[in-house]
Protein backbone atom coordinates (compact mmCIF):
# COMPACT_ATOMS: atom_id res chain seq x y z
CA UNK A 1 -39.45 40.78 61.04
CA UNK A 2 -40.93 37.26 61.02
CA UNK A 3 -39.20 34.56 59.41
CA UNK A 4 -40.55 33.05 56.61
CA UNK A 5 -42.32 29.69 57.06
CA UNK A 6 -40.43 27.43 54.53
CA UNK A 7 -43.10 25.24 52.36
CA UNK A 8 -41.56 21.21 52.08
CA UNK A 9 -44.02 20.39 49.21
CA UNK A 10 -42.76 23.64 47.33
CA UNK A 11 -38.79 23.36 47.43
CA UNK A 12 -40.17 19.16 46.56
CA UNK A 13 -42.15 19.86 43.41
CA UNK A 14 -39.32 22.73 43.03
CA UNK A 15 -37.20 19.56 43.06
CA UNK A 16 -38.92 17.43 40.94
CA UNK A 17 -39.07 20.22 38.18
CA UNK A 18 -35.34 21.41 38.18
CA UNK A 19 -33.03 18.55 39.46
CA UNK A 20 -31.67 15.38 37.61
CA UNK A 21 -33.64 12.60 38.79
CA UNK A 22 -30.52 10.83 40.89
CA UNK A 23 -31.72 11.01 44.32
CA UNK A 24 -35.17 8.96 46.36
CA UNK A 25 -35.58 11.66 48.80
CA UNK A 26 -38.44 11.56 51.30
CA UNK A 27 -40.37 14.49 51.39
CA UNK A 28 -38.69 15.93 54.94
CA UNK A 29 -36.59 19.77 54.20
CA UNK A 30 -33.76 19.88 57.41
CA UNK A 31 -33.29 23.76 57.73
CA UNK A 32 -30.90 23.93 60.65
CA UNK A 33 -28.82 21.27 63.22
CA UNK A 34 -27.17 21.37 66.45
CA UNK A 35 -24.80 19.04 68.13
CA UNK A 36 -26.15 15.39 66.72
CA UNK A 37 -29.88 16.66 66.59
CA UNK A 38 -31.14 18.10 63.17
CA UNK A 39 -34.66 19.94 62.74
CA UNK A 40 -36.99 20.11 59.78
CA UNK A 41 -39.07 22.96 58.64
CA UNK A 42 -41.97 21.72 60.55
CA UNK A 43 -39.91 22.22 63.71
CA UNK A 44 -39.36 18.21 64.41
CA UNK A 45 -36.17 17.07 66.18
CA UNK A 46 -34.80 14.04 64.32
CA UNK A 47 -31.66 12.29 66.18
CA UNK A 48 -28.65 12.19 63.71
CA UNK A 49 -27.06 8.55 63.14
CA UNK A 50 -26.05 8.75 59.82
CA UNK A 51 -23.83 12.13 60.35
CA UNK A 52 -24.44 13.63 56.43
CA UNK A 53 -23.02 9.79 55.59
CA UNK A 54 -19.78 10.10 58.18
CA UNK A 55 -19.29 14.22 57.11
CA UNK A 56 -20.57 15.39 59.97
CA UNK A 57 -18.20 13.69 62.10
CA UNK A 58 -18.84 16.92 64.61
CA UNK A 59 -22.25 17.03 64.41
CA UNK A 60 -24.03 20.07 63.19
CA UNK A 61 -22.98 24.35 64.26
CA UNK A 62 -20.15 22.98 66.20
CA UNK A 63 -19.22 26.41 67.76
CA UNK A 64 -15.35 26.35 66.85
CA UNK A 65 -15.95 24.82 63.47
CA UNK A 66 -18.67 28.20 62.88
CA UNK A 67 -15.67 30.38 64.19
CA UNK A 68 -13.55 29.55 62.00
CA UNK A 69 -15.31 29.50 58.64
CA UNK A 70 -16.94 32.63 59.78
CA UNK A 71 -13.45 34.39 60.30
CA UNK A 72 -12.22 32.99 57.00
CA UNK A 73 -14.84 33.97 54.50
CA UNK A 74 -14.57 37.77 55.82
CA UNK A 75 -10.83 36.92 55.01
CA UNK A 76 -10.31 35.38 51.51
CA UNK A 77 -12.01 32.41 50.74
CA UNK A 78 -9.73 31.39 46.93
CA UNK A 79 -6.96 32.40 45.99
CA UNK A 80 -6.31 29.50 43.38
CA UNK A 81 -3.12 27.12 44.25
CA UNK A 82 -0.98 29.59 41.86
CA UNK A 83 -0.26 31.33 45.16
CA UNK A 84 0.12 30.20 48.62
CA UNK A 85 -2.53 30.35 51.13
CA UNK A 86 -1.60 30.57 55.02
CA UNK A 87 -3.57 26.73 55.72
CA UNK A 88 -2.32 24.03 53.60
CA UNK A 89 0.83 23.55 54.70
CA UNK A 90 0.13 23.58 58.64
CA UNK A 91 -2.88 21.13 57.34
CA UNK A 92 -0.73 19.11 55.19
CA UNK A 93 2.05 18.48 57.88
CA UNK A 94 -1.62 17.25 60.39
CA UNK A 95 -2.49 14.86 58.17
CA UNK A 96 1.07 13.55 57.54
CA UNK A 97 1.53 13.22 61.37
CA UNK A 98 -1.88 11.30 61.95
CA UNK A 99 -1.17 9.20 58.76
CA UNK A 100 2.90 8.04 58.91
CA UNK A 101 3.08 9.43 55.46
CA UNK A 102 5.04 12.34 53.90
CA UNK A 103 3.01 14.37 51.29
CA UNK A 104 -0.43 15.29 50.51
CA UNK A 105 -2.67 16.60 47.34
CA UNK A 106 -5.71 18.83 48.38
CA UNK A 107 -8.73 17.96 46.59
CA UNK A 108 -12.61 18.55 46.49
CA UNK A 109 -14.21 14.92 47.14
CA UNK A 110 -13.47 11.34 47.97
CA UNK A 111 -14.35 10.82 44.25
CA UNK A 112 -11.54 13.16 43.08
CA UNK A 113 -8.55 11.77 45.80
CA UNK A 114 -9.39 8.10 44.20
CA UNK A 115 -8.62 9.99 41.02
CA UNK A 116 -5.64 11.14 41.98
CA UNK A 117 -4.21 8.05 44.11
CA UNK A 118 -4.46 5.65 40.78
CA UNK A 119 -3.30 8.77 39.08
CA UNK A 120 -0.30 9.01 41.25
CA UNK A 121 0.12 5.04 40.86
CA UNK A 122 0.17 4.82 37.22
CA UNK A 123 2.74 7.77 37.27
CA UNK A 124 5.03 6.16 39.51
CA UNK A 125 4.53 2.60 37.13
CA UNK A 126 5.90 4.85 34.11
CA UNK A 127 8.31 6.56 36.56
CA UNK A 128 10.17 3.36 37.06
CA UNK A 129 9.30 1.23 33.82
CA UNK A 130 12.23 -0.54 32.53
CA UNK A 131 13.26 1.42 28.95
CA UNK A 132 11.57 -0.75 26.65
CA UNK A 133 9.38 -2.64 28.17
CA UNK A 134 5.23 -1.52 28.96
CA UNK A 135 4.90 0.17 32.47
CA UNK A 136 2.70 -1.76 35.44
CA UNK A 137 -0.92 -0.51 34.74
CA UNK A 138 -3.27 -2.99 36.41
CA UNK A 139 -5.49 -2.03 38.80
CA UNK A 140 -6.75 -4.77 41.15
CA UNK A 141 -9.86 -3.74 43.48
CA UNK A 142 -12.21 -5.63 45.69
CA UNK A 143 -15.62 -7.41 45.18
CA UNK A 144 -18.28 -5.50 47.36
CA UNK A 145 -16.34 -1.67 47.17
CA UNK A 146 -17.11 1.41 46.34
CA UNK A 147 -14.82 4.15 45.76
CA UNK A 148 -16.96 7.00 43.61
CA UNK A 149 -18.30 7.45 40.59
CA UNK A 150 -16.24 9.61 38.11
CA UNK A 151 -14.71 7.99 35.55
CA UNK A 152 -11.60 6.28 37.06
CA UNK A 153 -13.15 6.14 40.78
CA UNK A 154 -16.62 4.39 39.21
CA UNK A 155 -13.78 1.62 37.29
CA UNK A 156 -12.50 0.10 40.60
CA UNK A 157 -16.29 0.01 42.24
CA UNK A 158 -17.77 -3.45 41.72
CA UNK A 159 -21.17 -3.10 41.95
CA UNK A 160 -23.08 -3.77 39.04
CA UNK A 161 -25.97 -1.21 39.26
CA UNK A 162 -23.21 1.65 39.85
CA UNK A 163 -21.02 0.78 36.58
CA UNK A 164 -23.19 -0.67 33.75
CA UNK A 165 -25.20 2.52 32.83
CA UNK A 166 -21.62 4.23 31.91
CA UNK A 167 -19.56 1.00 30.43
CA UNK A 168 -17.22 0.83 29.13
CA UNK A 169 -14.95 1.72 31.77
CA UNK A 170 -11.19 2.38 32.37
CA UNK A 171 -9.28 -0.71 31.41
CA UNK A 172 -6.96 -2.48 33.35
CA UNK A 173 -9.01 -3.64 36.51
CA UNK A 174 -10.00 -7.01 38.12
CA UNK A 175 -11.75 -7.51 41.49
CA UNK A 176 -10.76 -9.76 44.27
CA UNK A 177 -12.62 -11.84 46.33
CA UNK A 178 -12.71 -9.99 50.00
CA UNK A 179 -10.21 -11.24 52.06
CA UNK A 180 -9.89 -14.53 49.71
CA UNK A 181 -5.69 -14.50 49.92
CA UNK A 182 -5.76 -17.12 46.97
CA UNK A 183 -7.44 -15.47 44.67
CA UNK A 184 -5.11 -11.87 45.41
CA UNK A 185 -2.59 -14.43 44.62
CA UNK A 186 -3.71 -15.60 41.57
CA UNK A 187 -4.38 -12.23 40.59
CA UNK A 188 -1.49 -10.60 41.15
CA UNK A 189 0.83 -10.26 39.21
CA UNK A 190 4.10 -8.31 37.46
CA UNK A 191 1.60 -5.98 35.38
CA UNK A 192 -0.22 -4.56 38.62
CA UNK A 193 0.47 -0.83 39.29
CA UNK A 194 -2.08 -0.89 42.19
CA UNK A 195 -4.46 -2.44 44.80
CA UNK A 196 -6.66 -0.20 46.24
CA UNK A 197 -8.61 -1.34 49.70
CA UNK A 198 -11.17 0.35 52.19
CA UNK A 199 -10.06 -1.15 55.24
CA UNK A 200 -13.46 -1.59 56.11
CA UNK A 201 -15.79 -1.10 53.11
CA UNK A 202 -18.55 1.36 53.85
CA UNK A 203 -21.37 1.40 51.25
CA UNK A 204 -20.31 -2.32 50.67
CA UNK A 205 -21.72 -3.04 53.79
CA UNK A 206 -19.31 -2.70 56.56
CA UNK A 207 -17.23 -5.07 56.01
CA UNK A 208 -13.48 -5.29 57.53
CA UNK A 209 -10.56 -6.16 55.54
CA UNK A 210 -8.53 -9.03 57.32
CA UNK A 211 -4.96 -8.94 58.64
CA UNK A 212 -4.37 -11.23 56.99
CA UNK A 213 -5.49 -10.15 53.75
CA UNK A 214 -3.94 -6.55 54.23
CA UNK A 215 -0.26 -8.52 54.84
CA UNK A 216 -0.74 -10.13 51.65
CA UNK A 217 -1.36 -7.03 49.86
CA UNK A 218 1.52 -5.01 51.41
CA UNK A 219 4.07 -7.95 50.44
CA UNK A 220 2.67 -8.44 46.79
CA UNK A 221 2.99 -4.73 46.38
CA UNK A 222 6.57 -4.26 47.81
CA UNK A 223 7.76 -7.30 45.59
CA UNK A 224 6.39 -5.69 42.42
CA UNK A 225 7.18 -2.22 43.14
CA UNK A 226 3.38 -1.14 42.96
CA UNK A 227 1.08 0.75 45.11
CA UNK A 228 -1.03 0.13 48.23
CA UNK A 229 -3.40 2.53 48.44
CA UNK A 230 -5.87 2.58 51.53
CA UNK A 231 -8.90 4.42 50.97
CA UNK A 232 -10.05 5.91 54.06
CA UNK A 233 -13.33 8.16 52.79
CA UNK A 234 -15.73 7.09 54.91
CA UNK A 235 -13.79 4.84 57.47
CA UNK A 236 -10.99 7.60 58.24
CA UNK A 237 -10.42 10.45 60.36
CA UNK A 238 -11.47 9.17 63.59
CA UNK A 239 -14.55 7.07 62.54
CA UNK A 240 -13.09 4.06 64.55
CA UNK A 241 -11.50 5.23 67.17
CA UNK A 242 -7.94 5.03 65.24
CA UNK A 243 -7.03 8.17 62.91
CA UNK A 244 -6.99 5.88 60.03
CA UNK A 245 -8.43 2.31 60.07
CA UNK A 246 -5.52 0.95 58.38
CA UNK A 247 -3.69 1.55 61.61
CA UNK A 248 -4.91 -1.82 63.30
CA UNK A 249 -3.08 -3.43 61.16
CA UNK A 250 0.89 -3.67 61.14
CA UNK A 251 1.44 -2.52 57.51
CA UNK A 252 1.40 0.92 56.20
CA UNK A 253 0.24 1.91 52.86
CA UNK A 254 1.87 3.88 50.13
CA UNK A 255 -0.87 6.02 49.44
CA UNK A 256 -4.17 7.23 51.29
CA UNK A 257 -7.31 9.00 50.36
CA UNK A 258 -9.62 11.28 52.49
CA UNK A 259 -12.20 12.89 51.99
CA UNK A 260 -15.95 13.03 54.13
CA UNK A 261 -15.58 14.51 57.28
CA UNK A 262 -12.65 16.44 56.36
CA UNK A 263 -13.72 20.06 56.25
CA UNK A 264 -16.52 19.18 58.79
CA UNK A 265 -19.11 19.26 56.09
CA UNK A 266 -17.24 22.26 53.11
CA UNK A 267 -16.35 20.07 50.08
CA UNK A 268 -12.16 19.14 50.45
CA UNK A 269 -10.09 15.69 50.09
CA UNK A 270 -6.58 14.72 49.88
CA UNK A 271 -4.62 11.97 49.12
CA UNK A 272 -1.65 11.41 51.13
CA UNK A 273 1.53 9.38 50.04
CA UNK A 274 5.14 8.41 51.09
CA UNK A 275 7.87 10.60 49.81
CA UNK A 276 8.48 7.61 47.03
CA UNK A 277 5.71 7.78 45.34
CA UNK A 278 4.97 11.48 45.68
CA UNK A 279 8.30 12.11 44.49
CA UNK A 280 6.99 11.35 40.93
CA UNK A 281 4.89 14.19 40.19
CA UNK A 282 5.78 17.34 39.00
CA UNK A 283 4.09 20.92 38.45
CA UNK A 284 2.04 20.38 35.97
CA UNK A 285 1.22 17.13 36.40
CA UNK A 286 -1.60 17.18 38.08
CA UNK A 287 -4.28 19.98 39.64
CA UNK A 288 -7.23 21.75 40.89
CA UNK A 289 -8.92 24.94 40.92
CA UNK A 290 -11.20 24.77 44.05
CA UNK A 291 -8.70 21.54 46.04
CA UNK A 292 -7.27 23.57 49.23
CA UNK A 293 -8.38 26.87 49.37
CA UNK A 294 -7.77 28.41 52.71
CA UNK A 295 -11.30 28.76 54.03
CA UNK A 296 -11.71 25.12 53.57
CA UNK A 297 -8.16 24.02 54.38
CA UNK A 298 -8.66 26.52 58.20
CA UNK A 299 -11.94 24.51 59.15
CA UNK A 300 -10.45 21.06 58.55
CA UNK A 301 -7.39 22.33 60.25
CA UNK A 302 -9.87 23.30 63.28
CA UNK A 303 -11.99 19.92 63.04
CA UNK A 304 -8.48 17.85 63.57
CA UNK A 305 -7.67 20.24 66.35
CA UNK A 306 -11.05 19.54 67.65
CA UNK A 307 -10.37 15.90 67.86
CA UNK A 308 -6.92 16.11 69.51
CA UNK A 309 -8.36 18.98 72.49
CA UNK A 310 -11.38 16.99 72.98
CA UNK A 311 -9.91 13.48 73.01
CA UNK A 312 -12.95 12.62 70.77
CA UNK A 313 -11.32 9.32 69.35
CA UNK A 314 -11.46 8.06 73.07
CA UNK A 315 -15.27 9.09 72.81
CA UNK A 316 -16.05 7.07 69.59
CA UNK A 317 -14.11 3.96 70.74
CA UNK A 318 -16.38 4.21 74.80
CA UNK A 319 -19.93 5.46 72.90
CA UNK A 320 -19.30 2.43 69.85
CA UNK A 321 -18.64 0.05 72.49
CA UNK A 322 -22.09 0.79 73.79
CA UNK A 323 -23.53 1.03 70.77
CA UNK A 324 -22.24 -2.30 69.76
CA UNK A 325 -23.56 -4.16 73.16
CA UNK A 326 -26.72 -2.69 72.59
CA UNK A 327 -27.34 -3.82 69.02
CA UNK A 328 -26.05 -7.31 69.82
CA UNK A 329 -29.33 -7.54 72.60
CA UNK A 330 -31.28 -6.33 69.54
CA UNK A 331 -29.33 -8.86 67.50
CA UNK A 332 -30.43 -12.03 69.98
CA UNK A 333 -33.79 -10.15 70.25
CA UNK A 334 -35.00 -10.21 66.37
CA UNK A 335 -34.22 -12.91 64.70
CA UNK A 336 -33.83 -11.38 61.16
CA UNK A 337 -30.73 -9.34 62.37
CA UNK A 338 -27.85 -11.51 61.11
CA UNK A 339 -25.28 -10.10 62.40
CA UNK A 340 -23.35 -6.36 63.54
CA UNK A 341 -19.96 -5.24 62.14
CA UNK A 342 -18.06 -2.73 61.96
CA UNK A 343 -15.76 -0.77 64.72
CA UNK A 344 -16.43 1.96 66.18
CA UNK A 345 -18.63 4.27 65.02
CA UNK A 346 -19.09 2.63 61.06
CA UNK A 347 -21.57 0.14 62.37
CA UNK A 348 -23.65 -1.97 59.39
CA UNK A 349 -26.49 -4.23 61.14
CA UNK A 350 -27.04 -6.54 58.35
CA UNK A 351 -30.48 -7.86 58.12
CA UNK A 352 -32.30 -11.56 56.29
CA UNK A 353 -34.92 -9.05 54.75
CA UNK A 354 -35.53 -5.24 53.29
CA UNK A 355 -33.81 -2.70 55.25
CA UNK A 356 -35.74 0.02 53.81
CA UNK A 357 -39.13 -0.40 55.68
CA UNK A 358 -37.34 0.15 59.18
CA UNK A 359 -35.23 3.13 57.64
CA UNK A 360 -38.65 4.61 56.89
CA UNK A 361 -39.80 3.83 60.43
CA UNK A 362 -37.04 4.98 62.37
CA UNK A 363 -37.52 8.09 60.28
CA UNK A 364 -41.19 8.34 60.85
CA UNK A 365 -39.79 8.12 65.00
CA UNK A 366 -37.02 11.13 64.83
CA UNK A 367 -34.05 9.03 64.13
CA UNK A 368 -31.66 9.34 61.07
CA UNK A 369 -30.39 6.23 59.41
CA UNK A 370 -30.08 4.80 55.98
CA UNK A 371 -29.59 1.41 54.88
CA UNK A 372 -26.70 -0.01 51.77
CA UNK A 373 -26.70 -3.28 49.73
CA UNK A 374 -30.89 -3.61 50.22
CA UNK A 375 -30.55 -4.99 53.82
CA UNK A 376 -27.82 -3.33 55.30
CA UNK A 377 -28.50 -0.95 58.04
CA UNK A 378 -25.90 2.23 58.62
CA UNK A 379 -24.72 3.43 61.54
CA UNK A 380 -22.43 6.64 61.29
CA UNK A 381 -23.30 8.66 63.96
CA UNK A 382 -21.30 11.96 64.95
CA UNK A 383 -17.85 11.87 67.16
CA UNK A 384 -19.73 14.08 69.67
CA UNK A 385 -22.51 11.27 70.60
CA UNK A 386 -23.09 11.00 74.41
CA UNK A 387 -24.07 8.08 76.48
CA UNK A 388 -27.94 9.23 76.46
CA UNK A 389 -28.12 9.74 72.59
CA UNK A 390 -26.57 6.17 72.32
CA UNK A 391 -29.55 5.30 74.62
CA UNK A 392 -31.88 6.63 73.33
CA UNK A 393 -31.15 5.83 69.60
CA UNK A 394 -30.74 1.98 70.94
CA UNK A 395 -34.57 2.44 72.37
CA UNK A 396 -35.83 4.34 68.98
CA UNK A 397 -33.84 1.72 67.03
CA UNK A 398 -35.77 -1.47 69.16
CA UNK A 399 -38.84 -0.11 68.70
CA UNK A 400 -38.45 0.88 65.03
CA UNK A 401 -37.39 -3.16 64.41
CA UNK A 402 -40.38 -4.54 66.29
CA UNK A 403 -42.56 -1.87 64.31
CA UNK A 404 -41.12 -2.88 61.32
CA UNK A 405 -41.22 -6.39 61.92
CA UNK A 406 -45.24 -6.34 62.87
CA UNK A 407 -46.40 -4.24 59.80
CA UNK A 408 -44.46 -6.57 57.50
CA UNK A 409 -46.01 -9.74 59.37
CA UNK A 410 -49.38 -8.06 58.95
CA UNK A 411 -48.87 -7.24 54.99
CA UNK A 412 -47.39 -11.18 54.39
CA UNK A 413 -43.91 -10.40 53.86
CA UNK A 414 -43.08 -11.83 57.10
CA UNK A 415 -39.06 -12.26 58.38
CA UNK A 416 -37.30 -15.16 57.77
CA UNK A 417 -35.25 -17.28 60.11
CA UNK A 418 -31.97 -16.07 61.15
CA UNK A 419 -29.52 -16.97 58.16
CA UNK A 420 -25.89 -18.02 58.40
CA UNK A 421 -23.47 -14.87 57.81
CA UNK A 422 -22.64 -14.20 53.89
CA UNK A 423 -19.67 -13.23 53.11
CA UNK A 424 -19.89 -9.96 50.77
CA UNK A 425 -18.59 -12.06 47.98
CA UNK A 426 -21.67 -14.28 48.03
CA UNK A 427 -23.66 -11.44 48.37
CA UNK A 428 -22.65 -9.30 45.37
CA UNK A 429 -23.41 -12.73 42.90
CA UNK A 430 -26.74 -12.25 44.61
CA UNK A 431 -27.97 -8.80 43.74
């Protein structure tokens, strides 16, 4: 029998009728992937660089990863956590191993193991509250993250556009400058519970956190007796060539959060914490339904596997490398590219005008990007790149800038000259 040609404008205007109105899609349906290459329902190969925003840290069909969750769904996909399933505790003792921690919560999203994490810090404030006196519960995040958007998640994100529509928040939390020690000084004090951190802030604009800064953090916490919490989402789990990205720096944190490529696309997160503060919850305390069945928990335990057998963090510190040479020649090339960050393969090329024109072109020539903050392009590109997809994305990427560049000369917008880095704190007062 011949398969059905899918219609894009129908499942679009499908779209448009059924679904809340949260998404700016372009009018492109992806039916099936392979390796780092996706293809539409029009039969056009697109080049992947944005990886389902770093889920698809294996690309797309990766043979073992279809092994497994075919095995496991003819098995038992729930069995709710009021029984044990054969996966989380082999995955559990992984992701204590890669992270120098002790003990783990399974959940369903990044969103949901920020939850948890300030959860688990505001526990351990009442845990060890003097009798008599108010626990710790402060929360201090930074300027330019992002961290989810339920309730609690949405409170430590500082952008603007993100919180407002839902005010008022959670109480309780004030934002640091990035990497401005002073002001975590000034900040900090004996009524914080927490500081949460992405190591290198991903829809902020890929921006690392500082040594420096980190050290601070670690000691203020430790004096106090409240929590560090690292959250790894989008920057974890191989994306820069460590495990975790807190592990360039000395320090270890008290509590991490997972999430995004996980389960190699199937929704699960964690949060992972020392024995300490883990200690302080009991059954009861917290939950979830769905959070580590064993069809989900068996896949990520494959992906991690995956990454060990095929010494893939080797791959994404030798392919980032390229990819990093490559974009600094574009960098001296066009003079509206301002500068590259990241490590890696979390790459943001931040540019003095739009970002979303050259999104749209590189899109128009088969390659998948996006751009953050209004002029930040992302890079986050699967684990399983080679050195010809590098290539070639670096020669679709050029010629998607110069495109770019022309039609926006010829319309009037024109690029301006190549401006002096901004620091993220600079930019969030600007949007």
């Amino acid at each position: 029998m011949a398969k059905k040609k899918i219609s894009a404008a129908k499942i679009c205007a499908e779209e448009s009728r059924y679904l809340m109105s949260t998404y700016r899609r372009p009018p492109i349906v992806f039916t099936h992937g392979r390796g780092c290459r996706l293809h539409d329902s029009q039969g056009r190969e697109y080049l992947d660089f944005l990886g389902g925003i770093a889920v698809n840290a294996l690309g797309h069909a990766h043979p073992r990863i279809v092994r497994v969750i075919r095995r496991e769904a003819g098995r038992a996909t729930h069995v709710s956590n009021l029984f044990h399933n054969p996966y989380q505790a082999p995955l559990a003792r992984k992701l204590a191993a890669w992270s120098g921690l002790d003990r783990v919560f399974f959940t369903n999203s990044g969103s949901e193991s920020v939850e948890g994490a300030l959860k688990l810090a505001r526990a351990y404030a009442h845990a060890k509250a003097t009798p008599g006196v108010a626990p710790k519960t402060r929360i201090l995040a930074l300027e330019n993250s992002f961290h989810g958007r339920t309730m609690g998640a949405l409170s430590v994100t500082h952008t603007p556009k993100y919180r407002e529509p839902f005010a008022p928040l959670i109480p309780g939390v004030e934002f640091v400058r990035v990497n401005d020690v002073a002001d975590l000084d000034a900040k900090f004090d004996s009524t914080v519970c927490a500081v949460i951190i992405e190591p290198i802030q991903g829809e902020g604009g890929i921006y690392p956190i500082s040594e420096e800064f980190w050290q601070r953090a670690r000691d203020l916490t430790i004096e106090h007796g409240a929590a560090l919490i690292a959250d790894e989402i989008q920057a974890g789990l191989g994306r820069t060539g460590r495990r975790f990205a807190y592990q360039r720096f000395t320090a270890r944190p008290d509590i991490v959060t997972v999430a995004k490529p996980l389960a190699s696309g199937l929704p699960l997160g964690a949060f992972i914490a020392s024995n300490e503060f883990a200690s302080v919850f009991s059954p009861g305390m917290h939950g979830s339904t769905f959070g580590g069945g064993p069809l989900v928990c068996a896949t990520a335990l494959e992906f991690l596997s995956i990454i060990e057998d095929d010494d893939l963090l080797a791959n994404v510190q030798a392919r980032g490398a390229e990819l990093r040479a490559g974009l600094e020649k574009a960098a001296a090339r066009f003079e509206f590219i301002r500068e590259v960050r990241g490590e890696g393969l979390i790459v943001g090329v931040d540019l003095a005008v739009e970002g979303a024109p050259f999104v749209k072109e590189a899109l128009r020539r088969g390659l998948l990007i996006n751009c953050t903050h209004d002029h930040i392009l992302r890079l986050l590109p699967p684990f399983i790149i080679r050195q010809r997809d590098v290539a070639e994305f670096l020669h679709k990427f050029e010629s998607a800038l110069a495109r770019g560049a022309k039609l926006a000369k010829q319309s009037g917008a024109g690029t301006s000259a190549k401006a002096s880095h901004s620091q993220p704190m600079a930019l969030a007062a600007a949007r």
